[in-house]
C-alpha atoms as a PDB file:
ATOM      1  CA  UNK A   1     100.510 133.031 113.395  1.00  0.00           C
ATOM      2  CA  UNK A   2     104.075 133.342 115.246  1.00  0.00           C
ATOM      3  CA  UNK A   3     105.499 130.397 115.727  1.00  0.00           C
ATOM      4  CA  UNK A   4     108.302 128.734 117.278  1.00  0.00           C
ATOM      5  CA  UNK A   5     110.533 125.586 115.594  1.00  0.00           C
ATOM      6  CA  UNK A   6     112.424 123.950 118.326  1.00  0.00           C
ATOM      7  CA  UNK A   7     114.956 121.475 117.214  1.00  0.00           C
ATOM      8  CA  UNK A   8     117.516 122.581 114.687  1.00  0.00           C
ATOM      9  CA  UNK A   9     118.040 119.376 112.338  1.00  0.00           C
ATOM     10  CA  UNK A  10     117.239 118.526 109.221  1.00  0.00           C
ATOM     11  CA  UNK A  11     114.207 118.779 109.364  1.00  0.00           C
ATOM     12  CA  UNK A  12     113.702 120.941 111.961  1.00  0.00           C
ATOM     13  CA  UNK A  13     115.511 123.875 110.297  1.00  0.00           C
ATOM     14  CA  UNK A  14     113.201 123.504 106.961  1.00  0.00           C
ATOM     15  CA  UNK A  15     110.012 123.796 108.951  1.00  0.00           C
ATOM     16  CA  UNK A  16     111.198 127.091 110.120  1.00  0.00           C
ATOM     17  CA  UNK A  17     112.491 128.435 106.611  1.00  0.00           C
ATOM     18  CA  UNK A  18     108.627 127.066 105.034  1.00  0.00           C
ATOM     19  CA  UNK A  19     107.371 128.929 107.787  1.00  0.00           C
ATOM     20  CA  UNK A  20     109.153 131.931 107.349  1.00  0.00           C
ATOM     21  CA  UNK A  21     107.702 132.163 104.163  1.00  0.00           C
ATOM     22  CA  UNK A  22     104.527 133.064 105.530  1.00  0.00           C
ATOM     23  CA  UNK A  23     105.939 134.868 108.848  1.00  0.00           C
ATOM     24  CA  UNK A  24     108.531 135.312 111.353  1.00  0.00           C
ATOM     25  CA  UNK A  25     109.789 132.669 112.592  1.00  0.00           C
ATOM     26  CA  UNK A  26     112.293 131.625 115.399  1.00  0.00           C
ATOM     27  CA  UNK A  27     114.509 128.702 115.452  1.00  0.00           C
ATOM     28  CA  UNK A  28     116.041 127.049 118.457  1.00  0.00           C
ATOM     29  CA  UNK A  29     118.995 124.757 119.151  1.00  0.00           C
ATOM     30  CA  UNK A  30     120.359 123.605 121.776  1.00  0.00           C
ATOM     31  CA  UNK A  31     123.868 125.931 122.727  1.00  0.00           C
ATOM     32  CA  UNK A  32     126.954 124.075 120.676  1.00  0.00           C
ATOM     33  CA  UNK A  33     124.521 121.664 118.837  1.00  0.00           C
ATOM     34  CA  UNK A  34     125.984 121.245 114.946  1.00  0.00           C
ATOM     35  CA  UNK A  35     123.101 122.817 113.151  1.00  0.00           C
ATOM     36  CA  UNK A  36     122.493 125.472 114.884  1.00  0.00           C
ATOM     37  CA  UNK A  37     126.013 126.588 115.262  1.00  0.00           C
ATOM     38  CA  UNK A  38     126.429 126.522 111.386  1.00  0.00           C
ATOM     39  CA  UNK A  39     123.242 128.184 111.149  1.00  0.00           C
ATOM     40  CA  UNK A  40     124.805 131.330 113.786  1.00  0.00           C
ATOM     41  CA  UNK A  41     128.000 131.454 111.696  1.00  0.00           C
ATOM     42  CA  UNK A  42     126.676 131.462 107.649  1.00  0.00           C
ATOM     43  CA  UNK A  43     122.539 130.911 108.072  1.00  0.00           C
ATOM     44  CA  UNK A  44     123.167 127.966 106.028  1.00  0.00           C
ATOM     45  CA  UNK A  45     123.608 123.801 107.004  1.00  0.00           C
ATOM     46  CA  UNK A  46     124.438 122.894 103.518  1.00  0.00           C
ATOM     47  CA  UNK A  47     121.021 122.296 102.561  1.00  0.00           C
ATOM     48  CA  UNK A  48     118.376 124.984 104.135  1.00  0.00           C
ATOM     49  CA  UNK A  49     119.681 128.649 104.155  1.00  0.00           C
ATOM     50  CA  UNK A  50     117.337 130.631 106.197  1.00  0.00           C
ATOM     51  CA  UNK A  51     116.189 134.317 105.310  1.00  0.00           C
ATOM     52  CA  UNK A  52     116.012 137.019 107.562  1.00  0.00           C
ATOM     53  CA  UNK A  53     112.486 136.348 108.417  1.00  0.00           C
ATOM     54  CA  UNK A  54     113.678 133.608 110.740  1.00  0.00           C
ATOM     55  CA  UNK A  55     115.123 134.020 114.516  1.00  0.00           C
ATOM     56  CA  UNK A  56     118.243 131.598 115.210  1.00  0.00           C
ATOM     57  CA  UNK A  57     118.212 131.129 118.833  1.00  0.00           C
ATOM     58  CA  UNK A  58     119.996 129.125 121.688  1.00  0.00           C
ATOM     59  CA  UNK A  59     117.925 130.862 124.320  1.00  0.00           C
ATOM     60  CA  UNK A  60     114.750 128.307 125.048  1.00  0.00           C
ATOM     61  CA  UNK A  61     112.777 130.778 127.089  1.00  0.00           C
ATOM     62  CA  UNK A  62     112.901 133.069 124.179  1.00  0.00           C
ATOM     63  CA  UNK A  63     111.902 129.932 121.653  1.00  0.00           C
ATOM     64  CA  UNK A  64     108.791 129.341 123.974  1.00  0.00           C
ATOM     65  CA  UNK A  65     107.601 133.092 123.786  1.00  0.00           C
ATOM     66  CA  UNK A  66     105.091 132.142 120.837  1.00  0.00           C
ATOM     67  CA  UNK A  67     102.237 130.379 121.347  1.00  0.00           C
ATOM     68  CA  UNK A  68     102.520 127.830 118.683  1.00  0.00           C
ATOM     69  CA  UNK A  69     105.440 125.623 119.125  1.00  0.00           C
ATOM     70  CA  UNK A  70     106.241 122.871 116.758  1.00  0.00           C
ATOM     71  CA  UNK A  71     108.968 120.385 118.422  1.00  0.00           C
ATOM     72  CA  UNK A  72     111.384 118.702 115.719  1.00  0.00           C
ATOM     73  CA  UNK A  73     113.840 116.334 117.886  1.00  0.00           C
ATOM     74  CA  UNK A  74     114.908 112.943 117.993  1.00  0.00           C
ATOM     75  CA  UNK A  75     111.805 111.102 118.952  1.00  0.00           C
ATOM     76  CA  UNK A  76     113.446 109.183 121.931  1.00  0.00           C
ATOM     77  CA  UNK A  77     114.010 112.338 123.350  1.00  0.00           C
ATOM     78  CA  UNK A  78     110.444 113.827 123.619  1.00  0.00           C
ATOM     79  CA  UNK A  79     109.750 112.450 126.850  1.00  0.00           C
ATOM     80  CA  UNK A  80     112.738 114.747 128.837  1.00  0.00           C
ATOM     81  CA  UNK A  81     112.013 117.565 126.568  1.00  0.00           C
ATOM     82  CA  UNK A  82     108.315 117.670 127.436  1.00  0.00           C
ATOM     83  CA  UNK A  83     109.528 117.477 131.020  1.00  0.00           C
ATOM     84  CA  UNK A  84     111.362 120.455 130.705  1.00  0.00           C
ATOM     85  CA  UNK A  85     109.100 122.790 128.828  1.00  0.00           C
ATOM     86  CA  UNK A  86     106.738 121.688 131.340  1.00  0.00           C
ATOM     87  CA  UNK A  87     108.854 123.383 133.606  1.00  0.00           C
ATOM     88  CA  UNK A  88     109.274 126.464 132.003  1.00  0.00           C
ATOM     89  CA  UNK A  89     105.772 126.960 130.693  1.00  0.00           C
ATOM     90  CA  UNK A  90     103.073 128.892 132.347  1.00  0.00           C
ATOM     91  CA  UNK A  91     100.833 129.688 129.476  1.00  0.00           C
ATOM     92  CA  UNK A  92      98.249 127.791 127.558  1.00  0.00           C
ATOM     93  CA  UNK A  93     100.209 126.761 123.998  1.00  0.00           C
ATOM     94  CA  UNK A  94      99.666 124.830 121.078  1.00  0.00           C
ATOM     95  CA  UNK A  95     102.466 122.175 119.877  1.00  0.00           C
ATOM     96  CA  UNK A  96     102.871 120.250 116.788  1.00  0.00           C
ATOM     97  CA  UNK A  97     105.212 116.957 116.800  1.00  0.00           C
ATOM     98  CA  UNK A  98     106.773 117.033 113.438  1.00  0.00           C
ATOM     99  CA  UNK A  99     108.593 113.511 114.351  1.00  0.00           C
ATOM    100  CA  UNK A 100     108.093 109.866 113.650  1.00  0.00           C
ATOM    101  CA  UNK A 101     108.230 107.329 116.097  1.00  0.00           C
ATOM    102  CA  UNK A 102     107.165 104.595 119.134  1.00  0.00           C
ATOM    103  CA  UNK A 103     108.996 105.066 121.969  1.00  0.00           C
ATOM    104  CA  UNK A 104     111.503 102.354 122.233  1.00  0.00           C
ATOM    105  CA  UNK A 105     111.193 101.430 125.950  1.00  0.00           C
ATOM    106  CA  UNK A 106     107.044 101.508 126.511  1.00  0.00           C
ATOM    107  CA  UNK A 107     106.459 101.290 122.957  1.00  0.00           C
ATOM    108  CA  UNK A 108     103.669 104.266 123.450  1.00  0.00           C
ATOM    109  CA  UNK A 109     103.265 106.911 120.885  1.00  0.00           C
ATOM    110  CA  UNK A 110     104.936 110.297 120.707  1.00  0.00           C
ATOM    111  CA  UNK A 111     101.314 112.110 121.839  1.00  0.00           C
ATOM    112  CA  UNK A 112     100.987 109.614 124.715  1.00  0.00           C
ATOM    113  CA  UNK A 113     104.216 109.929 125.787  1.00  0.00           C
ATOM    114  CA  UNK A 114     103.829 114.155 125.193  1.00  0.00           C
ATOM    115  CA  UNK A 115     100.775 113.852 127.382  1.00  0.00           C
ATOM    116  CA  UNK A 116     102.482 111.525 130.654  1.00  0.00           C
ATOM    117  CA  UNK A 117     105.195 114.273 130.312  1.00  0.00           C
ATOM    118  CA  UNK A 118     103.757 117.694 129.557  1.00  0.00           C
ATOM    119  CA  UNK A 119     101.606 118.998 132.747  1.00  0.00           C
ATOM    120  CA  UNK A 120     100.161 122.869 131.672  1.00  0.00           C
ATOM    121  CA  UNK A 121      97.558 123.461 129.461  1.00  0.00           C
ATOM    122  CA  UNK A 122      97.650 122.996 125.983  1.00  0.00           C
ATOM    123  CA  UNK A 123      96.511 121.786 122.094  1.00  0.00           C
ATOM    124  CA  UNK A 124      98.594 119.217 120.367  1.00  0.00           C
ATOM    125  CA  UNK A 125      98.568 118.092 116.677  1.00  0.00           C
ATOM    126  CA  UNK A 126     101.560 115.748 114.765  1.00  0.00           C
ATOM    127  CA  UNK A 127     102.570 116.813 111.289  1.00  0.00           C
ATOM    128  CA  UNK A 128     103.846 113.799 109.255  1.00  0.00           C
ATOM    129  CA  UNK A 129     103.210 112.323 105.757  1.00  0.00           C
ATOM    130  CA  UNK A 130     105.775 111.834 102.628  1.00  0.00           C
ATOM    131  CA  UNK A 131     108.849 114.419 101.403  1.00  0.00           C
ATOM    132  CA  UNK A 132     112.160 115.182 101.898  1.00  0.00           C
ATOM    133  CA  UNK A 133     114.331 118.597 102.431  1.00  0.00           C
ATOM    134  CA  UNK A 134     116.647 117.740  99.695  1.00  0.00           C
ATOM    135  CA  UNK A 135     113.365 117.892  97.808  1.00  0.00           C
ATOM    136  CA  UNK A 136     111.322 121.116  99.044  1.00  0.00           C
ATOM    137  CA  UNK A 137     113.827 123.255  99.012  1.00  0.00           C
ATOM    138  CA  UNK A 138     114.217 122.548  95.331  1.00  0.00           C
ATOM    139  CA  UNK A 139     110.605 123.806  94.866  1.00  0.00           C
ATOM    140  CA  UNK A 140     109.398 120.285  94.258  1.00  0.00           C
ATOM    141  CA  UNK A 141     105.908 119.867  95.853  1.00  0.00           C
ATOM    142  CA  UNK A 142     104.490 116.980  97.969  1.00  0.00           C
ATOM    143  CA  UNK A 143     101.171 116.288 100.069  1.00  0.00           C
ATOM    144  CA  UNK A 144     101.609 116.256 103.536  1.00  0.00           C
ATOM    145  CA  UNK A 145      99.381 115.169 106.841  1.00  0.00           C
ATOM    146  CA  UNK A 146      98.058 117.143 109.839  1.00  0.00           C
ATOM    147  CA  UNK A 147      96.237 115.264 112.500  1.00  0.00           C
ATOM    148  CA  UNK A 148      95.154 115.602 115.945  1.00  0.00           C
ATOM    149  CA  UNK A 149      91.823 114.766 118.481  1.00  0.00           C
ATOM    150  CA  UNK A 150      90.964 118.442 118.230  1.00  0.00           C
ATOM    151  CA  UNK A 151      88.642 119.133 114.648  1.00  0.00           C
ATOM    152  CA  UNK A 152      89.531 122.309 114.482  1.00  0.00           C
ATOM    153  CA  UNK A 153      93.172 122.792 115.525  1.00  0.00           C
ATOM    154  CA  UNK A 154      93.907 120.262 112.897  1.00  0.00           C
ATOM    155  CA  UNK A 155      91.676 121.687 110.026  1.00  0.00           C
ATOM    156  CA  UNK A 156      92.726 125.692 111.196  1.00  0.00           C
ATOM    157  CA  UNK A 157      96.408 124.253 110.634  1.00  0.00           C
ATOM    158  CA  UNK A 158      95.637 122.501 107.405  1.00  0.00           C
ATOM    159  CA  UNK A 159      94.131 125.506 106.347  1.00  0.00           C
ATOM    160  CA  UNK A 160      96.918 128.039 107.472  1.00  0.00           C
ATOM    161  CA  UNK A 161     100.027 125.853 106.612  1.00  0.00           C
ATOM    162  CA  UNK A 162      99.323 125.125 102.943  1.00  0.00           C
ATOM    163  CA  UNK A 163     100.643 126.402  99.620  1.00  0.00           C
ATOM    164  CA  UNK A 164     101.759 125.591  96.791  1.00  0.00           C
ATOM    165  CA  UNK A 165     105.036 123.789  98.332  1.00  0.00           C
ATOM    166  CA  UNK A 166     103.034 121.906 100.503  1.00  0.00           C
ATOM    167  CA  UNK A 167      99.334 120.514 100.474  1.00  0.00           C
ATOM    168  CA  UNK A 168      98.322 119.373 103.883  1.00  0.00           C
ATOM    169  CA  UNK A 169      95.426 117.267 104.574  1.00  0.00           C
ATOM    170  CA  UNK A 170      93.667 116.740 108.037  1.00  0.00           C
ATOM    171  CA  UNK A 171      93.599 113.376 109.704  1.00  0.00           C
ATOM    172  CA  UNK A 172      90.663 111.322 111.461  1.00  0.00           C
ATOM    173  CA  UNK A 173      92.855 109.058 113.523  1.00  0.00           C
ATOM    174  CA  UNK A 174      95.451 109.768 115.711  1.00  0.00           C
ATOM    175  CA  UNK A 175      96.639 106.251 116.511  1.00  0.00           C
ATOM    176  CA  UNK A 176      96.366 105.076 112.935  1.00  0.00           C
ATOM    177  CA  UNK A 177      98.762 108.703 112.016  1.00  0.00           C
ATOM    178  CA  UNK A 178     101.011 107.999 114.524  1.00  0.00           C
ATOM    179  CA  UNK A 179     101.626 104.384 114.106  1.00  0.00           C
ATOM    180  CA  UNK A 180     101.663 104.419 110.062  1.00  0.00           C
ATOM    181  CA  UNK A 181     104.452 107.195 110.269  1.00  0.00           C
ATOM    182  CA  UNK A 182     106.513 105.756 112.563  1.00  0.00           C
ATOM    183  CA  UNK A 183     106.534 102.040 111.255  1.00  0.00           C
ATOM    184  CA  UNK A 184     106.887 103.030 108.199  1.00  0.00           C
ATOM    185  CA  UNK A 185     111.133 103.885 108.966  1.00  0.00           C
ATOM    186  CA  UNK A 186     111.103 100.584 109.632  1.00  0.00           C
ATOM    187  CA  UNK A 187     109.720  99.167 106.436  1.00  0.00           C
ATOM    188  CA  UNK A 188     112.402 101.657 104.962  1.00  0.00           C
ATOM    189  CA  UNK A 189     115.503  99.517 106.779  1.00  0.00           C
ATOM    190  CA  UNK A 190     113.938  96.493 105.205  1.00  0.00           C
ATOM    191  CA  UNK A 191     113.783  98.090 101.333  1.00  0.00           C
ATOM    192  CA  UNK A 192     117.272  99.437 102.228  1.00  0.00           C
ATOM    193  CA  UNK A 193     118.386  96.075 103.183  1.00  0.00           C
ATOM    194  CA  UNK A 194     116.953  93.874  99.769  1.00  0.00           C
ATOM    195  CA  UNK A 195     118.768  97.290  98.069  1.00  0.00           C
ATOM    196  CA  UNK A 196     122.118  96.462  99.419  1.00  0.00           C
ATOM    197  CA  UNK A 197     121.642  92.371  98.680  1.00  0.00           C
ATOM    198  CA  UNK A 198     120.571  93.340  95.312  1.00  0.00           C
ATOM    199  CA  UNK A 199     116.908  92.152  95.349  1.00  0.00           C
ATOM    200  CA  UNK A 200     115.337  95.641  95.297  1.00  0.00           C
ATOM    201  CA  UNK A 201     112.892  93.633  92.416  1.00  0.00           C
ATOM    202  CA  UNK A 202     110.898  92.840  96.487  1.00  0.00           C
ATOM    203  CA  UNK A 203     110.233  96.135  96.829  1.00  0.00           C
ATOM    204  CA  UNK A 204     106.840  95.568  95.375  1.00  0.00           C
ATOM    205  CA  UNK A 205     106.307  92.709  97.667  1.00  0.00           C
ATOM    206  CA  UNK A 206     107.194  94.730 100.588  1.00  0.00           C
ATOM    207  CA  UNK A 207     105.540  97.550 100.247  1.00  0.00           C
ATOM    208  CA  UNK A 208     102.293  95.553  99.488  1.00  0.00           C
ATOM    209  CA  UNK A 209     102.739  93.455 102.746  1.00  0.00           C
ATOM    210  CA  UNK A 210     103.784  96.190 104.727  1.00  0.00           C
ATOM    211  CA  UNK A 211     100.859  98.011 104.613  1.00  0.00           C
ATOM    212  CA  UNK A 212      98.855  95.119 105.196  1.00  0.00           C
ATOM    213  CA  UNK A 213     100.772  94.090 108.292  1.00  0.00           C
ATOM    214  CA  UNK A 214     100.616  97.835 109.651  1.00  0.00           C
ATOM    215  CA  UNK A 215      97.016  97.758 108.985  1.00  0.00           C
ATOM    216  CA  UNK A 216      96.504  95.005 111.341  1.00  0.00           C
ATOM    217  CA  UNK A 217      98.156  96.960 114.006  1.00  0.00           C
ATOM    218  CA  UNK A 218      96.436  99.906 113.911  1.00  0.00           C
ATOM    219  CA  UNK A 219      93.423  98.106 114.234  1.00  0.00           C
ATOM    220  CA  UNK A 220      94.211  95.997 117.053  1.00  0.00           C
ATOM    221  CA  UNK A 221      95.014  98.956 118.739  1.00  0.00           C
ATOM    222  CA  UNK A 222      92.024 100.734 117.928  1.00  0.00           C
ATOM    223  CA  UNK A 223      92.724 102.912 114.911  1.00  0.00           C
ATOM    224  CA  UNK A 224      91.015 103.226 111.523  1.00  0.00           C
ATOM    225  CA  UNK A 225      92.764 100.099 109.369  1.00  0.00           C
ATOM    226  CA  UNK A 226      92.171 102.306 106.191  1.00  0.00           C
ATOM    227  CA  UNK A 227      95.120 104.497 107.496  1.00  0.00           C
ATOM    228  CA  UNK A 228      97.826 102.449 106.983  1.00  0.00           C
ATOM    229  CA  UNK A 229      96.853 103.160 103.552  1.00  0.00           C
ATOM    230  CA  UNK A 230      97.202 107.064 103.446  1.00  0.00           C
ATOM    231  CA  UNK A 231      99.772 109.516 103.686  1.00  0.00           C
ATOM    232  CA  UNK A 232     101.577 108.566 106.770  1.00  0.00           C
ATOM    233  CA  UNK A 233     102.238 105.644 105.987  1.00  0.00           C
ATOM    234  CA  UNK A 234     101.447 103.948 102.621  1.00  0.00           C
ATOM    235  CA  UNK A 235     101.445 107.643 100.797  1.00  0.00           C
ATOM    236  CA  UNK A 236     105.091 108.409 102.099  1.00  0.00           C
ATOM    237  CA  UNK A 237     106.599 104.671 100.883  1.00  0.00           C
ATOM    238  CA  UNK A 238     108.086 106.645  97.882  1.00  0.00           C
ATOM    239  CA  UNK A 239     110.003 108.841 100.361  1.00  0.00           C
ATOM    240  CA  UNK A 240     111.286 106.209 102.485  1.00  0.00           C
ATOM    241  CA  UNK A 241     111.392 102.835 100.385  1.00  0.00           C
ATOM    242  CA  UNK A 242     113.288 104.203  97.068  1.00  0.00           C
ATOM    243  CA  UNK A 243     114.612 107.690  98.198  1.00  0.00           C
ATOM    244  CA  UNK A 244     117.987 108.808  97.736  1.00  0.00           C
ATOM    245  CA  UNK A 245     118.007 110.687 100.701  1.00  0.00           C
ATOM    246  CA  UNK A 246     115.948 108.402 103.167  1.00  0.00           C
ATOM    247  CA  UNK A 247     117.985 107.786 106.031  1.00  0.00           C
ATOM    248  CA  UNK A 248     116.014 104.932 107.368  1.00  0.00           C
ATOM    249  CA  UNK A 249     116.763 103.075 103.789  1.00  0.00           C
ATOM    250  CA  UNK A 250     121.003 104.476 103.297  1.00  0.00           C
ATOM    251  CA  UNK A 251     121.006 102.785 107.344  1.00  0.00           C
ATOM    252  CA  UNK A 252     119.431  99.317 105.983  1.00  0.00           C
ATOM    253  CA  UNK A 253     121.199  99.611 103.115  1.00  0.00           C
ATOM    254  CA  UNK A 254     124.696 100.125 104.238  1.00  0.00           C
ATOM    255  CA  UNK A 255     124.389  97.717 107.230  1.00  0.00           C
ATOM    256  CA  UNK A 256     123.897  94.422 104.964  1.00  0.00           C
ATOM    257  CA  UNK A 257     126.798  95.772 103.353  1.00  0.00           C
ATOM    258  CA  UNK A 258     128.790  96.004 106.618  1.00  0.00           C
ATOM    259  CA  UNK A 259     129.246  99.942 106.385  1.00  0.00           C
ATOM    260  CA  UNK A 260     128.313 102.862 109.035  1.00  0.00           C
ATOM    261  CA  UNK A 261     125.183 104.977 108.657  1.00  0.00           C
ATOM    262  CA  UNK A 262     126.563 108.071 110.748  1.00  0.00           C
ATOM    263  CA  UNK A 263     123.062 109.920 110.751  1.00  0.00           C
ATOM    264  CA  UNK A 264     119.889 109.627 112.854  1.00  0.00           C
ATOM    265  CA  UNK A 265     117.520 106.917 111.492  1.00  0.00           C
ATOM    266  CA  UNK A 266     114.574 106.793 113.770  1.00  0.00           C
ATOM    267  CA  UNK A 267     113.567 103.323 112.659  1.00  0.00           C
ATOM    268  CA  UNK A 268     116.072 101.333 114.267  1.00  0.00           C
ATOM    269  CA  UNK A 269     114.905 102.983 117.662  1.00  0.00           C
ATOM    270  CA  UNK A 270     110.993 102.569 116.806  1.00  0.00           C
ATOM    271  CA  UNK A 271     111.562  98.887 115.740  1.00  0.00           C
ATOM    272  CA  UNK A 272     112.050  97.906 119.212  1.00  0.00           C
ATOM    273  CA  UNK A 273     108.461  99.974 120.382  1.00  0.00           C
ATOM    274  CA  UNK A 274     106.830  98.655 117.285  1.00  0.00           C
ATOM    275  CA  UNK A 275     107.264  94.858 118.930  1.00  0.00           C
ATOM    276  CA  UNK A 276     106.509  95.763 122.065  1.00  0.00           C
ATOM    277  CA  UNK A 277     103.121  97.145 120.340  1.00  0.00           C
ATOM    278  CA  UNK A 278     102.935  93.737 118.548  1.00  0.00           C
ATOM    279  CA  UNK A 279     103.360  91.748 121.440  1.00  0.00           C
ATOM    280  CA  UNK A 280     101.136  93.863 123.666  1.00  0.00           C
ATOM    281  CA  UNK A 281      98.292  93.424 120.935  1.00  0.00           C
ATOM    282  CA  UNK A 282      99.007  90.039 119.539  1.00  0.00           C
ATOM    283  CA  UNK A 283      99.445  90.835 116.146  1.00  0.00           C
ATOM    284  CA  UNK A 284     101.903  89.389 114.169  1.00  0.00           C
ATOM    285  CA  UNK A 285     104.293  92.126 111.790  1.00  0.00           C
ATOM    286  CA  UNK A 286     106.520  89.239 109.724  1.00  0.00           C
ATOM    287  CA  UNK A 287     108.701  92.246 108.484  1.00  0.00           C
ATOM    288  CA  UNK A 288     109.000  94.318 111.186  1.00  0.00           C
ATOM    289  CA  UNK A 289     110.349  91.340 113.092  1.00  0.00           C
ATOM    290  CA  UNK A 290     112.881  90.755 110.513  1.00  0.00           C
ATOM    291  CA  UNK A 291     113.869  93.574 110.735  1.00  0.00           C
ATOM    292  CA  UNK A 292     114.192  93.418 114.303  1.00  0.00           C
ATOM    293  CA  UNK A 293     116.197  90.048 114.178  1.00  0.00           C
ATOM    294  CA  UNK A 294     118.748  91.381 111.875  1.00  0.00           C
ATOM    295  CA  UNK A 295     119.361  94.863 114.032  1.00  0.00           C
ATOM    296  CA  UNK A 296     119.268  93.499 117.853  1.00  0.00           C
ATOM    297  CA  UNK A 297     119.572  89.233 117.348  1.00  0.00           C
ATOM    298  CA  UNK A 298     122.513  89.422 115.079  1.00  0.00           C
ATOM    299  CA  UNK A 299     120.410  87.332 112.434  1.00  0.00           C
ATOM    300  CA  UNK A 300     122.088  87.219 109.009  1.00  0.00           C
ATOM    301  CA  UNK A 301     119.860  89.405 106.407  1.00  0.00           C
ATOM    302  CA  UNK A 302     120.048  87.202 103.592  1.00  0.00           C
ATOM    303  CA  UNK A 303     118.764  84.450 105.234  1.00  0.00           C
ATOM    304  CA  UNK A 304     116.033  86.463 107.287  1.00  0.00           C
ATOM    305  CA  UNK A 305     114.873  88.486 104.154  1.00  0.00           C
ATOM    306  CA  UNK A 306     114.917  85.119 102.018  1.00  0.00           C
ATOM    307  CA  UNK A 307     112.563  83.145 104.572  1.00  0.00           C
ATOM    308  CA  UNK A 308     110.162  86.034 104.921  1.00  0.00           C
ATOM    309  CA  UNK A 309     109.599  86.332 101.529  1.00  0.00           C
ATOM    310  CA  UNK A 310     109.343  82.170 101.036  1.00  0.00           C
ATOM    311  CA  UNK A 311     106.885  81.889 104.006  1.00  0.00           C
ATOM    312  CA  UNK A 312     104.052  78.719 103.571  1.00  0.00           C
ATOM    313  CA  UNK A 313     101.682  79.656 100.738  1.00  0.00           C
ATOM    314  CA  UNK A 314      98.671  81.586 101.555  1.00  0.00           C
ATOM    315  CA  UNK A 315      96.457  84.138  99.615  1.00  0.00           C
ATOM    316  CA  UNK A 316      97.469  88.016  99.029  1.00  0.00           C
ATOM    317  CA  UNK A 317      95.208  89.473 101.476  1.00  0.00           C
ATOM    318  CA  UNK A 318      95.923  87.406 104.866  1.00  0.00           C
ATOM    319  CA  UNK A 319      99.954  87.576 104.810  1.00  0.00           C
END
């Protein structure tokens, strides 16, 4: 299966070296873009060195040759991006979003906001779920998530994309995927925050509520609750709550501390969708509001993080 990665970032640029593994691959980035310019000059950002196997390319008809194309970019981006393949694309393809987010000014999710913006005919799927590119390319395994409305897109990808690097599992609910991954950055600016007060000992409490409070989401919305409780969410907590290398908890983390995060962290972005979402549906998400009151109202973390986790008594299930 030929595919194309387009997107050149972190993790962008792994997805085409694991795919390269099993065939060639091409990689695209935009013309002058930092990744794929180091990528020209050595094959190499630091972290992923790519093998021959893999096309480095700044030429986006030539990217959109192959008919499976897995898009890799900064979620709040997707809609223009779609807009322009659109453009360019006459023949039927098959994408994969291998992003996490809720679009911060409709607070829709990355296939709803694919499918307002992309016009030809085509499959779509999201890859998501727990691990990090510091990790993989260490040969250190991890479980990862394929989902999408079509049975057997999702299942033929599951099926095609594993090894012993990855194991993929297939999805049953596209909301409750989509949702789960992308609120779960911003649970990760929360643990970064009680790691930069010193109170990382909430963690547990956190993680516990978080889930519980994303569950009620999904729901409302019309998802499968369970889901909150898998790998795109729940399942990839380790990743994002206590990892080294999540950006989502260095950005919480070094903001409480008054220092700049100078990488992407999609969860600052996705905690203003996530509210819409929670205002739209009337569910209340205690953390992902504190969250939200500490990035965009100025609200002092200590205080916010101490009163949401001495809120009135009540028992472990409802909050």
């Amino acid at each position: 299966m030929k595919i194309s990665v387009l997107g050149a970032g972190r993790w962008g640029s792994f997805i085409a070296w694991y795919l390269s593994l099993m065939d060639e691959t091409v990689l695209w980035g935009r013309e002058g873009s930092e990744g794929i310019c180091a990528f020209k000059e050595t094959r190499t950002n630091g972290t992923v060195t790519l093998g021959e196997r893999t096309i480095v390319t700044t030429d986006l008809n030539r990217a959109i040759e192959n008919d499976t194309i897995v898009i890799s970019i900064s979620s709040q981006n997707l809609r223009a991006f779609a807009e322009e393949l659109s453009e360019r694309i006459n023949t039927p393809k098959r994408f994969i979003l291998c992003m996490k987010g809720i679009e911060e000014k409709s607070g829709k999710r990355l296939s709803e906001v694919f499918r307002e913006s992309y016009k030809k005919p085509y499959e779509l799927a999201v890859w998501v779920g727990p691990g990090h590119v510091e990790d993989f390319v260490n040969a250190i395994p991890n479980c990862m998530l394929i989902d999408s409305d079509n049975r057997d897109f999702k299942e033929g990808l599951a099926s095609v994309l594993s090894s012993s690097l990855i194991r993929f599992y297939y999805g049953n609910d596209l909301i409750g995927t989509e949702v789960g991954a992308a609120s779960k950055n911003v649970v990760g600016i929360a643990a970064g925050m009680l790691d930069g007060l010193g109170i990382s000992s909430l963690k547990g409490a956190l993680m516990a509520r978080g889930a519980g409070e994303i569950s009620r989401l999904i729901e409302a919305m019309g998802g499968n609750r369970l889901s909150a409780y898998g790998l795109a969410h729940l399942g990839d907590y380790e990743a994002t709550v206590f990892s080294k290398h999540s950006h989502n908890r260095a950005y919480g983390e070094m903001l409480v501390k008054g220092e700049k995060f100078q990488k992407l962290a999609e969860g600052v972005a996705t905690c203003r969708g996530i509210m819409k979402l929670s205002e739209k549906y009337s569910v209340e998400l205690p953390i992902c509001s504190a969250v939200y009151k500490v990035l965009f109202e100025n609200a002092d973390p200590q205080q916010t993080l101490n009163s949401l986790f001495s809120r009135d008594i009540k028992s472990e299930f409802n909050g």
